[in-house]
Every structure is written in C-alpha cells, then in structure tokens.
PDB file of N, CA and C in Angstrom:
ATOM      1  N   UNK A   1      29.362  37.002  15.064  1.00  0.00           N
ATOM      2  CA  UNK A   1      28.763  36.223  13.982  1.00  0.00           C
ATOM      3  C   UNK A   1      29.714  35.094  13.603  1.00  0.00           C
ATOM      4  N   UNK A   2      29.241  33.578  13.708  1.00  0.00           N
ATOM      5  CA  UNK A   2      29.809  32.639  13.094  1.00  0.00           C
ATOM      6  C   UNK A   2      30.208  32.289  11.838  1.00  0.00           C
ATOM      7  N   UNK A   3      31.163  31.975  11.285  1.00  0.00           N
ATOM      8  CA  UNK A   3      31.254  31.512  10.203  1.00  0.00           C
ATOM      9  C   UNK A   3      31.377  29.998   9.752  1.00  0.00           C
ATOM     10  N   UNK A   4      31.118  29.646  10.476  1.00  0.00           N
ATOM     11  CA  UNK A   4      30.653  28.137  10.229  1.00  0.00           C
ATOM     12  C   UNK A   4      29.384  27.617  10.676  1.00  0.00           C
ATOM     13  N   UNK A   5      28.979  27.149   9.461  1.00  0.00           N
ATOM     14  CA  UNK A   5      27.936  25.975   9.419  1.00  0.00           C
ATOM     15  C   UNK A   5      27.136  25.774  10.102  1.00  0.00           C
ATOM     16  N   UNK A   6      25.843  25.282  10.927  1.00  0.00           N
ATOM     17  CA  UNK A   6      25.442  24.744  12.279  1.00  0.00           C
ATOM     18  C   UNK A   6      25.524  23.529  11.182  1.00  0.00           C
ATOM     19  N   UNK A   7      25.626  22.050  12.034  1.00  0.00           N
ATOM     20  CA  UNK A   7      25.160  20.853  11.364  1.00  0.00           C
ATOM     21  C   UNK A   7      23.978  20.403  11.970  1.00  0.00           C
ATOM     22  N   UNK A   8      23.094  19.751  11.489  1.00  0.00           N
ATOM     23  CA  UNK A   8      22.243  18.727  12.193  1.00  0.00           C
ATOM     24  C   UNK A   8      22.448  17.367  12.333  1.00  0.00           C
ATOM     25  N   UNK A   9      22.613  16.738  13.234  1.00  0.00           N
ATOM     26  CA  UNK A   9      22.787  15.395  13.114  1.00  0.00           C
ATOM     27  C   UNK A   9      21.728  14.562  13.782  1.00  0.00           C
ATOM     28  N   UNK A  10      20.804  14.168  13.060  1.00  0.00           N
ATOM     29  CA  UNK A  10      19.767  13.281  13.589  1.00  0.00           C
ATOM     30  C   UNK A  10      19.679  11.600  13.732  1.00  0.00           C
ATOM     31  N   UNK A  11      19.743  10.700  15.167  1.00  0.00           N
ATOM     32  CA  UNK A  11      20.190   9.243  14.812  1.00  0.00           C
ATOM     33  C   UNK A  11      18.759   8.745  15.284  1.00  0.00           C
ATOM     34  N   UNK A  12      18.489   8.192  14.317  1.00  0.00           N
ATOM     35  CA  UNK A  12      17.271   7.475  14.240  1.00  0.00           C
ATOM     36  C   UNK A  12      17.394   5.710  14.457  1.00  0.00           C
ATOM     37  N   UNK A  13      16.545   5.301  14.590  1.00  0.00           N
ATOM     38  CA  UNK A  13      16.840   3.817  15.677  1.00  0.00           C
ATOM     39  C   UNK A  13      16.169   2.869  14.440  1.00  0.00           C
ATOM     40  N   UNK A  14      15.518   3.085  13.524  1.00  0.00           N
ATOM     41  CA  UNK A  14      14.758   2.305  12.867  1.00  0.00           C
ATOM     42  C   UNK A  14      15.285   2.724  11.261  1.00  0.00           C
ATOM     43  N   UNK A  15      15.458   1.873   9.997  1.00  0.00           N
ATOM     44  CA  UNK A  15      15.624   2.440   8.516  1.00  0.00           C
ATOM     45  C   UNK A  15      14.289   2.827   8.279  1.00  0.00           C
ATOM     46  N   UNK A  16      13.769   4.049   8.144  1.00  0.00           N
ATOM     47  CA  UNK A  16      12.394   4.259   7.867  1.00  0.00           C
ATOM     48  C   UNK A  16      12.409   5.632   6.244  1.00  0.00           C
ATOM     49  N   UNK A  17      11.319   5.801   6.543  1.00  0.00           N
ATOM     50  CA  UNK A  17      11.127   6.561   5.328  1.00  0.00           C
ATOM     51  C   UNK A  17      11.248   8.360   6.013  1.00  0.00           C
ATOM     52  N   UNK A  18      11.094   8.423   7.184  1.00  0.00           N
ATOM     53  CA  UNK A  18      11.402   9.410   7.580  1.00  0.00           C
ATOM     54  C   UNK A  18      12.377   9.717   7.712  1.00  0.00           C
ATOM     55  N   UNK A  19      13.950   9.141   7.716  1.00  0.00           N
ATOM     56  CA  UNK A  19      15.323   9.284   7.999  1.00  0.00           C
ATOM     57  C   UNK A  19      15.410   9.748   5.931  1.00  0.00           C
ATOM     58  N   UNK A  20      15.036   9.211   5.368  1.00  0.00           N
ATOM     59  CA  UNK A  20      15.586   9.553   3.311  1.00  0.00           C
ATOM     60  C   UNK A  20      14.391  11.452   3.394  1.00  0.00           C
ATOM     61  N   UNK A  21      13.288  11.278   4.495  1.00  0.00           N
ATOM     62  CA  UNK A  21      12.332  12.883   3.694  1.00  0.00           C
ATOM     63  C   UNK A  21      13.576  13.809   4.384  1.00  0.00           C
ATOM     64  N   UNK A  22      14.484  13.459   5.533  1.00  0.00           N
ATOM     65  CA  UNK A  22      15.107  14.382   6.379  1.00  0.00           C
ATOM     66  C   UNK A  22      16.497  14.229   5.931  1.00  0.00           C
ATOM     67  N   UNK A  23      17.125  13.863   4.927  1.00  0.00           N
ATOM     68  CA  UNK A  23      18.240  13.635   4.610  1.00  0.00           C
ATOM     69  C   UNK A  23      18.724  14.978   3.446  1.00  0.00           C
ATOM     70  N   UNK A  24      17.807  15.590   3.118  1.00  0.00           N
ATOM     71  CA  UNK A  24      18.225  16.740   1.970  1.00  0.00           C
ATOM     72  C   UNK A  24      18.474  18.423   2.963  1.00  0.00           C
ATOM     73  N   UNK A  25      18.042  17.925   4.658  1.00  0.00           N
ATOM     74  CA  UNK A  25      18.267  18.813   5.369  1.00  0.00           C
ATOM     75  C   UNK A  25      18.996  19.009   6.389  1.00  0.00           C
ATOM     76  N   UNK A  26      19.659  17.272   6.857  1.00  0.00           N
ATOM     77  CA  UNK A  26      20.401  16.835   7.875  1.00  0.00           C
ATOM     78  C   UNK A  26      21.078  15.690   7.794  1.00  0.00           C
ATOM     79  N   UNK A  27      22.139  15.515   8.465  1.00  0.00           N
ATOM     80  CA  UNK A  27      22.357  14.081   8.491  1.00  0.00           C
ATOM     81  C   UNK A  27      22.103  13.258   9.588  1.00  0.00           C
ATOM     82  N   UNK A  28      22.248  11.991   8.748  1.00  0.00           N
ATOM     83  CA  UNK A  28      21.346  11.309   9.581  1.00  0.00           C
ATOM     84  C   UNK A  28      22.573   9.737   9.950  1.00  0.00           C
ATOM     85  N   UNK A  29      22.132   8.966  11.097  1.00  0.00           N
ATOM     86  CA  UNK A  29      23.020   7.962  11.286  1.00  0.00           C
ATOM     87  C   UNK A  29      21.745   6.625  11.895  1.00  0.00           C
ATOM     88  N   UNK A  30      21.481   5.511  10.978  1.00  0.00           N
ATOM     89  CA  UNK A  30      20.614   4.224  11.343  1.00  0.00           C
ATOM     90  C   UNK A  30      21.647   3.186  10.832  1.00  0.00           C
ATOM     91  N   UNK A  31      20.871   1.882  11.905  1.00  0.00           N
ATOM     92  CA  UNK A  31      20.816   0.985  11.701  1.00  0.00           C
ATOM     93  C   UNK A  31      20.767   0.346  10.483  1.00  0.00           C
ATOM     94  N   UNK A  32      20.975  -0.363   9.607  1.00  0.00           N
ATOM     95  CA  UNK A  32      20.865  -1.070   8.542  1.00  0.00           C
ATOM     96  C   UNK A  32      19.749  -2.339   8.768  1.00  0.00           C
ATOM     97  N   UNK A  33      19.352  -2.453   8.153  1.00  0.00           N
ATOM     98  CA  UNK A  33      18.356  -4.053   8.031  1.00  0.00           C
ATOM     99  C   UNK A  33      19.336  -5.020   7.186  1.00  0.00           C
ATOM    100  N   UNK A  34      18.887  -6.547   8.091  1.00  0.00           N
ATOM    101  CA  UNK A  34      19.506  -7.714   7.325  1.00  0.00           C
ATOM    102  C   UNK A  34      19.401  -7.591   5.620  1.00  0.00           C
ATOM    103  N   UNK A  35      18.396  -7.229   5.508  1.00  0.00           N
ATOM    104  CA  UNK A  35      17.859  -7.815   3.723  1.00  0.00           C
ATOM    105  C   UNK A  35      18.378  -6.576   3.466  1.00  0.00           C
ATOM    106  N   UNK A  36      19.194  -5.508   3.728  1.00  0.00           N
ATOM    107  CA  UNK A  36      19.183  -4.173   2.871  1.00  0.00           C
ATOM    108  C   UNK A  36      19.978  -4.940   1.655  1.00  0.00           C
ATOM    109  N   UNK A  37      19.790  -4.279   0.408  1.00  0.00           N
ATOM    110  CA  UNK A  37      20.302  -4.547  -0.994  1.00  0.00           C
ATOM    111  C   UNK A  37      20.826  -3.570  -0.985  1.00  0.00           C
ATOM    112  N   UNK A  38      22.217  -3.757  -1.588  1.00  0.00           N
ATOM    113  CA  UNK A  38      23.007  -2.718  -2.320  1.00  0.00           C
ATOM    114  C   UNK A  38      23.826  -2.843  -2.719  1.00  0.00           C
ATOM    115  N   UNK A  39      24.530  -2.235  -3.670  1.00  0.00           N
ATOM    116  CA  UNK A  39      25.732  -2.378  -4.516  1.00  0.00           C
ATOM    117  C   UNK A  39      26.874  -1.298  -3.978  1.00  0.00           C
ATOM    118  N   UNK A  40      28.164  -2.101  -3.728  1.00  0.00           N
ATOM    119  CA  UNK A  40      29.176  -1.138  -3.181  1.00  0.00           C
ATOM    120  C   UNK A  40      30.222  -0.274  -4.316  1.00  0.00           C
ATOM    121  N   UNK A  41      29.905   0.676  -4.084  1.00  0.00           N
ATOM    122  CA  UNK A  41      30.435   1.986  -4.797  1.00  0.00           C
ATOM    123  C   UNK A  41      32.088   1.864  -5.143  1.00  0.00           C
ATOM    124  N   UNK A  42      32.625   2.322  -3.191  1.00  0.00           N
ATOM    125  CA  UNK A  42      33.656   2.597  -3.338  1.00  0.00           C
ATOM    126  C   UNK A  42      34.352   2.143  -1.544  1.00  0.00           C
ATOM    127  N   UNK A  43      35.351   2.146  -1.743  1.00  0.00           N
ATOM    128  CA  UNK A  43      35.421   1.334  -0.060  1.00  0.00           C
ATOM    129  C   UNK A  43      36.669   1.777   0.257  1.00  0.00           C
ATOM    130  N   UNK A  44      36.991   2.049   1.507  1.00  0.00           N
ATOM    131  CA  UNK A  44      38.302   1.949   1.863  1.00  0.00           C
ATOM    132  C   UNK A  44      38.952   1.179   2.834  1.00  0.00           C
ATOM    133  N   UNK A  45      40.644   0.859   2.572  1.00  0.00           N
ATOM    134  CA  UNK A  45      41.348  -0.173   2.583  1.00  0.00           C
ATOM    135  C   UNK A  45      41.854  -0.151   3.745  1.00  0.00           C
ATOM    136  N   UNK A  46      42.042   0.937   4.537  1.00  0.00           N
ATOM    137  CA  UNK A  46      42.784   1.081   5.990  1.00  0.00           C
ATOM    138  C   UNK A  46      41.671   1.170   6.824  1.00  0.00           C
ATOM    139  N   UNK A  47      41.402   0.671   7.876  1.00  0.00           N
ATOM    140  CA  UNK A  47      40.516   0.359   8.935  1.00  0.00           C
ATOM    141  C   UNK A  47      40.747   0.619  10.328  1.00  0.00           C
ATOM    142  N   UNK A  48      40.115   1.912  11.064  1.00  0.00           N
ATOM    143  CA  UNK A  48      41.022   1.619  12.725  1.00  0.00           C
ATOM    144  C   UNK A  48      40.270   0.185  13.349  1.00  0.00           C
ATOM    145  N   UNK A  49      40.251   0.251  14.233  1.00  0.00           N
ATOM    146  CA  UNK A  49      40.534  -1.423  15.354  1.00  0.00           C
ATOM    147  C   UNK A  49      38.671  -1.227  15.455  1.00  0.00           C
ATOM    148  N   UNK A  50      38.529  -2.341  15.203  1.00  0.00           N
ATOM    149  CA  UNK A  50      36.780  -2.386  15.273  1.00  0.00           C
ATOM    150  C   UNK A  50      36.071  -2.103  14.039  1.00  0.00           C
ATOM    151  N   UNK A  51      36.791  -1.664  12.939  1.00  0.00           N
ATOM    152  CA  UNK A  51      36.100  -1.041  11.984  1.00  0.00           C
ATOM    153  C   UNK A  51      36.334  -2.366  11.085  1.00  0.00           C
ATOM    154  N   UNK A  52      34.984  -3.005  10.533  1.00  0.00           N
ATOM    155  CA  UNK A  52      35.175  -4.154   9.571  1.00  0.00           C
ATOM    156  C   UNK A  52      34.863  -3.872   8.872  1.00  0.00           C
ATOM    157  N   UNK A  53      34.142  -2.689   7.557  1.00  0.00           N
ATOM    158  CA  UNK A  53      34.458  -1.928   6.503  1.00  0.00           C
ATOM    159  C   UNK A  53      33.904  -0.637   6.487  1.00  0.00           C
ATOM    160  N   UNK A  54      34.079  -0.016   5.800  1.00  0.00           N
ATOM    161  CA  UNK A  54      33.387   1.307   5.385  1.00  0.00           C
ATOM    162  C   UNK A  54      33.283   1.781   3.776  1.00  0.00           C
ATOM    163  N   UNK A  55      32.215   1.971   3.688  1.00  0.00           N
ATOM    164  CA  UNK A  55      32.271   1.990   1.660  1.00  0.00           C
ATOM    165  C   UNK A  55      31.255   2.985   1.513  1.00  0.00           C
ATOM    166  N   UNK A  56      31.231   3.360   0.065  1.00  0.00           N
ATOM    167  CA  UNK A  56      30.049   4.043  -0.274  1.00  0.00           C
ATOM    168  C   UNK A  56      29.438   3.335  -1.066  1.00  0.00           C
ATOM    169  N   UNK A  57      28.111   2.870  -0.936  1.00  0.00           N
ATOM    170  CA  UNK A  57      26.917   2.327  -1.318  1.00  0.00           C
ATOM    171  C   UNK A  57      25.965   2.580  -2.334  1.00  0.00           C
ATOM    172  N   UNK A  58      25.289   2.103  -3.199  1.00  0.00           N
ATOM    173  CA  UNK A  58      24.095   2.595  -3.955  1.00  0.00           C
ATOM    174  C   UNK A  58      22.851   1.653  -3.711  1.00  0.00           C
ATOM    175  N   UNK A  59      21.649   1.468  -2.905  1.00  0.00           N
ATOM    176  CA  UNK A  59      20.924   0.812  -2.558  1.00  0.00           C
ATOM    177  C   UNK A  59      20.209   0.502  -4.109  1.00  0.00           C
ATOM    178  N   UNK A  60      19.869  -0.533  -4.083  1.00  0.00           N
ATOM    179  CA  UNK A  60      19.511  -1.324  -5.458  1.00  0.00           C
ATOM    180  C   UNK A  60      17.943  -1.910  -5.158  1.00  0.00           C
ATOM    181  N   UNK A  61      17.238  -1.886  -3.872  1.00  0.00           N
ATOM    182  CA  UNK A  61      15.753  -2.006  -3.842  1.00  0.00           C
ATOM    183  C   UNK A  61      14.977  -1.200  -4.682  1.00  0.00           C
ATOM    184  N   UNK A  62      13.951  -1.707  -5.412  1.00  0.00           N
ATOM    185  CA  UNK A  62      12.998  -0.895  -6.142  1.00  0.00           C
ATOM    186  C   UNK A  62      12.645   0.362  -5.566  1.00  0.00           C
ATOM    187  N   UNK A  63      11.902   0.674  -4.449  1.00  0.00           N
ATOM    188  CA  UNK A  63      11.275   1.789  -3.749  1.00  0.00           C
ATOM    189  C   UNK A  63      12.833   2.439  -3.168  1.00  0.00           C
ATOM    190  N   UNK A  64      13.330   1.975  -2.392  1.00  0.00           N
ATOM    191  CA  UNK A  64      14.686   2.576  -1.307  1.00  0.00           C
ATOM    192  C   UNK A  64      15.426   3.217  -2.903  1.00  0.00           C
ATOM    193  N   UNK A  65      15.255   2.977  -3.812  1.00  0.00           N
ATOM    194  CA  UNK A  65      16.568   3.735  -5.005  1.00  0.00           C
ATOM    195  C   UNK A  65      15.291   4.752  -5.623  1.00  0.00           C
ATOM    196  N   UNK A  66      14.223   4.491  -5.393  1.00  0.00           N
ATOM    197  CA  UNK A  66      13.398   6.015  -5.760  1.00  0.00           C
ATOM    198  C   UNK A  66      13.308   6.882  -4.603  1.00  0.00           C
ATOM    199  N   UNK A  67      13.351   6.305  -3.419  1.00  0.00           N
ATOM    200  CA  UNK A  67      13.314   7.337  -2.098  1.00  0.00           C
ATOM    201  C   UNK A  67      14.876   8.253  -2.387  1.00  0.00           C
ATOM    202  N   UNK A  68      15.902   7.151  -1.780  1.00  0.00           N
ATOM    203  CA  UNK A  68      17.232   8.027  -1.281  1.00  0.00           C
ATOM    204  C   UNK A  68      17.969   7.723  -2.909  1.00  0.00           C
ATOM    205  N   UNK A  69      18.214   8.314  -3.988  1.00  0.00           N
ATOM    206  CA  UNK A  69      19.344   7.268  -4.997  1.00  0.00           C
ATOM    207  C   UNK A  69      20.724   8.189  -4.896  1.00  0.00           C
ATOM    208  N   UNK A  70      20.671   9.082  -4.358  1.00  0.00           N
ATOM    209  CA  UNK A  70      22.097   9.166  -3.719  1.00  0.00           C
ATOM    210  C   UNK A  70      23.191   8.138  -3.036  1.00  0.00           C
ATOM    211  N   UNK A  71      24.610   8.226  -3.561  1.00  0.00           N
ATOM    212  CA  UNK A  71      25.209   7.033  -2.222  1.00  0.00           C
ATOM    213  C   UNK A  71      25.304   7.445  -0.908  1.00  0.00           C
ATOM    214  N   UNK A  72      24.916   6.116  -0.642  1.00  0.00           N
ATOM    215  CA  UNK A  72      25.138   6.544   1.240  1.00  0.00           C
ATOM    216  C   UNK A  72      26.453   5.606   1.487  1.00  0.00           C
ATOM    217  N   UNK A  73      26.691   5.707   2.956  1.00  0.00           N
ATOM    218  CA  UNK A  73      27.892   5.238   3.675  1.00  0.00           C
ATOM    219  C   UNK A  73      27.755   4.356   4.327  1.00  0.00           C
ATOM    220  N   UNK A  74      27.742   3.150   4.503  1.00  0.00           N
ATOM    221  CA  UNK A  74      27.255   1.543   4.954  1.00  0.00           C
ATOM    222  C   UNK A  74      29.475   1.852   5.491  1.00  0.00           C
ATOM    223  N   UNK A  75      28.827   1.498   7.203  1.00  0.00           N
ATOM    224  CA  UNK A  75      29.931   1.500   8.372  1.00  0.00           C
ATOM    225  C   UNK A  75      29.456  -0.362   8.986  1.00  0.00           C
ATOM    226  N   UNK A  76      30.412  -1.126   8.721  1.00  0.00           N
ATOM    227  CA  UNK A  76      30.615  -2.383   9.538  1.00  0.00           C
ATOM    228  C   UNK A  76      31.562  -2.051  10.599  1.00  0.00           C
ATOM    229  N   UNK A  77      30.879  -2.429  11.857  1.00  0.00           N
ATOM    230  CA  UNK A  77      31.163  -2.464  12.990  1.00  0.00           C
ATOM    231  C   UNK A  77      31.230  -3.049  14.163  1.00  0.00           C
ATOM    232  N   UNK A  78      32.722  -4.060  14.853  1.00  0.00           N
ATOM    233  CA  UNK A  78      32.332  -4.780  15.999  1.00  0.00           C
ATOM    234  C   UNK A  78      32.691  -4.118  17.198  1.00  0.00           C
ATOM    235  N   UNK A  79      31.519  -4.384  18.089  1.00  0.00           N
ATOM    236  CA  UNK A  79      31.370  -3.388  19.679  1.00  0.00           C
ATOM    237  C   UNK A  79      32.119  -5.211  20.157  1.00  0.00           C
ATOM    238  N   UNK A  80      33.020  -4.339  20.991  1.00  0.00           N
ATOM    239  CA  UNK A  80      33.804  -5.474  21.500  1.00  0.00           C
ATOM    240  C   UNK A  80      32.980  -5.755  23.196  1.00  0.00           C
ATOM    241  N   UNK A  81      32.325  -4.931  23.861  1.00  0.00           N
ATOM    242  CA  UNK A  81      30.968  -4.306  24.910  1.00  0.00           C
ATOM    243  C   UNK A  81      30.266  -5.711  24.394  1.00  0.00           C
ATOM    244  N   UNK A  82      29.450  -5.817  23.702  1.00  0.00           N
ATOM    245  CA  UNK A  82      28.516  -6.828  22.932  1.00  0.00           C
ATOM    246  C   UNK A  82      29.066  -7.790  22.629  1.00  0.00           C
ATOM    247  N   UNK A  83      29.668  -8.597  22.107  1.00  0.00           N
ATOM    248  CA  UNK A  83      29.998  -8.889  21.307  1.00  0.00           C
ATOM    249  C   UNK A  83      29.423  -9.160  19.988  1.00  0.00           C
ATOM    250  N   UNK A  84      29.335  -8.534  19.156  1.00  0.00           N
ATOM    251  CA  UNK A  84      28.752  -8.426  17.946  1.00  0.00           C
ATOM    252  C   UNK A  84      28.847  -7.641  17.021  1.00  0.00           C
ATOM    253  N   UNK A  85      28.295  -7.841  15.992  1.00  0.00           N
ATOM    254  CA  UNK A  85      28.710  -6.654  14.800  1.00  0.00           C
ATOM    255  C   UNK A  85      27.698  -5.742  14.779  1.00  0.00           C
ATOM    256  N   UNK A  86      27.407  -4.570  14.422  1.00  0.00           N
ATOM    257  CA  UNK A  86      26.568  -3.695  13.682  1.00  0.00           C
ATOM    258  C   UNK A  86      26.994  -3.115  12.384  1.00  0.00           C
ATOM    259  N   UNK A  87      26.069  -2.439  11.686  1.00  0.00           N
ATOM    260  CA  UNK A  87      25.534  -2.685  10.023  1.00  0.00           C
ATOM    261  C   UNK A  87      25.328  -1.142  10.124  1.00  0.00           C
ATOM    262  N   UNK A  88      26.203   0.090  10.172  1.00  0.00           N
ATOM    263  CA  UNK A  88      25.035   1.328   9.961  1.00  0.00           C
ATOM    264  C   UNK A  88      25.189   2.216   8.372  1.00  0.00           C
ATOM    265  N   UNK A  89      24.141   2.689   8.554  1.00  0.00           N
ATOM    266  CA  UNK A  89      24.147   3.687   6.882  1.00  0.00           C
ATOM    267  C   UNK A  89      23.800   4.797   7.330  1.00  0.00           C
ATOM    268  N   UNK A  90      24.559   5.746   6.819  1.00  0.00           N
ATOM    269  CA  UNK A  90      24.418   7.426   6.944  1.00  0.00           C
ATOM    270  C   UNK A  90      24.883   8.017   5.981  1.00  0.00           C
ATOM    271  N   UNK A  91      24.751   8.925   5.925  1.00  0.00           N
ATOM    272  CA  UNK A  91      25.346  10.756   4.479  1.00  0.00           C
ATOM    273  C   UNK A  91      26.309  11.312   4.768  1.00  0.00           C
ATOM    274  N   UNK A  92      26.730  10.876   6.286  1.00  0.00           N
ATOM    275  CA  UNK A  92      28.045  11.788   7.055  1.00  0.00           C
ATOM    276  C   UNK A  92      29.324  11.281   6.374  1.00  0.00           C
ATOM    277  N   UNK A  93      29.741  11.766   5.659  1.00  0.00           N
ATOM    278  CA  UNK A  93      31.277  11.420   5.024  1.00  0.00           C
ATOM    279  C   UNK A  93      32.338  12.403   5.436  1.00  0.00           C
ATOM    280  N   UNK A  94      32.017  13.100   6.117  1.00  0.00           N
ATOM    281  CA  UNK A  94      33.053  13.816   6.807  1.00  0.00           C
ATOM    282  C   UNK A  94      33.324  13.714   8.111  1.00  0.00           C
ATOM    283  N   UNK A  95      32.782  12.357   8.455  1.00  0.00           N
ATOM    284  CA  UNK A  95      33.479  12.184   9.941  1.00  0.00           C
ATOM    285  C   UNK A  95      33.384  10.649  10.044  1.00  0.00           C
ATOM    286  N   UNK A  96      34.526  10.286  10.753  1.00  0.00           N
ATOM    287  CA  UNK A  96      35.342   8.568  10.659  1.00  0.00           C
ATOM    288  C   UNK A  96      34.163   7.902  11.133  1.00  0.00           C
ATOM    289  N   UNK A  97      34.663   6.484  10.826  1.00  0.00           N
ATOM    290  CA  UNK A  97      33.464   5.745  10.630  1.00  0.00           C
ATOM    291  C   UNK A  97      33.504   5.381  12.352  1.00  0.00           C
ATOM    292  N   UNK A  98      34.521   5.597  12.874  1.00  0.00           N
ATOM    293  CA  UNK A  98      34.327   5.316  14.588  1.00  0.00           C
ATOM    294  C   UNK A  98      33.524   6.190  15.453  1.00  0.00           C
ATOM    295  N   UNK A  99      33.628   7.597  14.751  1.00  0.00           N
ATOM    296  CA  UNK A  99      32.252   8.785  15.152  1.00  0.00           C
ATOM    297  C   UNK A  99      31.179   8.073  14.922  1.00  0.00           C
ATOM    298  N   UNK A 100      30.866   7.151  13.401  1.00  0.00           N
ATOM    299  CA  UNK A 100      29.053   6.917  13.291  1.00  0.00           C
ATOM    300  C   UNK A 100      29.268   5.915  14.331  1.00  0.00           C
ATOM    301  N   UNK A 101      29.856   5.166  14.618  1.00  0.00           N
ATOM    302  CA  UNK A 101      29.566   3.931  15.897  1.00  0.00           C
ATOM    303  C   UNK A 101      28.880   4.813  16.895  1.00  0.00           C
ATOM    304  N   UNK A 102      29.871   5.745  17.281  1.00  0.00           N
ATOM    305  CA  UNK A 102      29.999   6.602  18.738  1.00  0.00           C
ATOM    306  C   UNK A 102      28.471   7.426  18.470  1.00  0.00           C
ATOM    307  N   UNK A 103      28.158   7.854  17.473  1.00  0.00           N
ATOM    308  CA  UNK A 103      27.246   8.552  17.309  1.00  0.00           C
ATOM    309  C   UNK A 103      25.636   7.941  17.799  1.00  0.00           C
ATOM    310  N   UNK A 104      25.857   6.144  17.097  1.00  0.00           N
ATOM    311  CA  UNK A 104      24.865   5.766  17.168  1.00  0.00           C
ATOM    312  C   UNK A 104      24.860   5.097  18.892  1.00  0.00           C
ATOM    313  N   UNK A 105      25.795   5.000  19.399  1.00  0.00           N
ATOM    314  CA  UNK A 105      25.762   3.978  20.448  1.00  0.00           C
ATOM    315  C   UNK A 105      25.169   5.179  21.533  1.00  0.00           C
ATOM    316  N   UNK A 106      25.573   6.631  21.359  1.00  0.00           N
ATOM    317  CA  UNK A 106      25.181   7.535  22.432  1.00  0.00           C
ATOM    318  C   UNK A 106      24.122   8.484  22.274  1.00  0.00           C
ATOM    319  N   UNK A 107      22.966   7.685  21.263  1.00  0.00           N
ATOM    320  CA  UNK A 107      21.897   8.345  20.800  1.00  0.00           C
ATOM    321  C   UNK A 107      21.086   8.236  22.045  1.00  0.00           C
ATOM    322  N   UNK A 108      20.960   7.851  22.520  1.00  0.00           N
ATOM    323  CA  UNK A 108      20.020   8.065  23.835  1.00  0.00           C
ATOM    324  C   UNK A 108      20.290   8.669  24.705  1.00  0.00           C
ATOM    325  N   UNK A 109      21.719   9.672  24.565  1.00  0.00           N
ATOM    326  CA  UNK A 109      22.269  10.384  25.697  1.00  0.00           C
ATOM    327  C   UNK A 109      22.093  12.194  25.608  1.00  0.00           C
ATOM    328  N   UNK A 110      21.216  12.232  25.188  1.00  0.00           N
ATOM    329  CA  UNK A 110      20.999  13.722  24.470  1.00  0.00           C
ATOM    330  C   UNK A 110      20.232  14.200  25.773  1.00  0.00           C
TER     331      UNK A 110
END
C-alpha cells in the first residue's frame, strides 16, 4: 500500500471552460490567450535560463473570476527550438516553472 498521493496532471491545448470544471480534481497546464486579464499576485525574483517570469495571478475578466477565482500560476517562457515566447497558466505550484514548459511541450507524447 502506497502512501503517497496519485496526482493527475491534465495538459490541455486550448484556455477553455473545461480545464477551470477539472481543476478542483486535477491539475492542469494551458496555454494562455493574448487578451488574458489579470492582476499579478506575487512573483518570483530568481529565474533558471529561459524562464522570463513566474508569478501568481488573479484573473480580473468578468466570467474567468466567477469560473476559476482562485490564483493561478502564469509561467513566461522562451523555447530557444522556436524562437519565441510562450504564456502558460496552471494550479501546479509544486513543480518549477521549467516542468510546466516540459510538461506542456511533451503533451502529445503520452
């Protein structure tokens, strides 16, 4: 018999309303949208290599702050592969913000 936890970790490709009904049972790791609104919580100051911030968030849209009004975790991220940044938001605060990259980049490898 285990004594730890199972986790779920579900990475969803789209910000939808199905990633906030599945969030009180799993965590979850998306994409961010350009227009997301939000107000930054709390942030931290040390960054590994690629990581252009990591904070905790309170989304400030009318509907998105009655769906999720918990803070979530908004991860800035440049894939040096791409060149470009990505934008992600997840609940996972117990694992570095270079896991949600890794998490999201190898969602299709299941």
């Amino acid at each position: 018999m285990s004594l730890v936890p199972t986790i779920s970790l579900t990475v969803l490709t789209t910000t939808s309303r199905c990633c906030i009904e599945l969030s009180d049972r799993c965590l979850f790791v998306v994409r961010a949208k350009k227009n997301l609104q939000y107000k930054p919580i709390k942030w931290k100051r040390r960054m590994p290599k690629n990581v252009l911030s990591d904070m905790a968030i309170g989304v400030t849209g009318f509907y998105p702050k009655q769906y999720y009004p918990e803070p979530l975790r908004l991860v800035r991220y440049w894939d040096e592969e791409q060149n470009r940044e990505f934008v992600f938001l997840t609940n996972a605060t117990h694992i570095s913000p270079l896991q949600v990259a890794e998490l999201y980049k190898n969602r299709c490898n299941n």
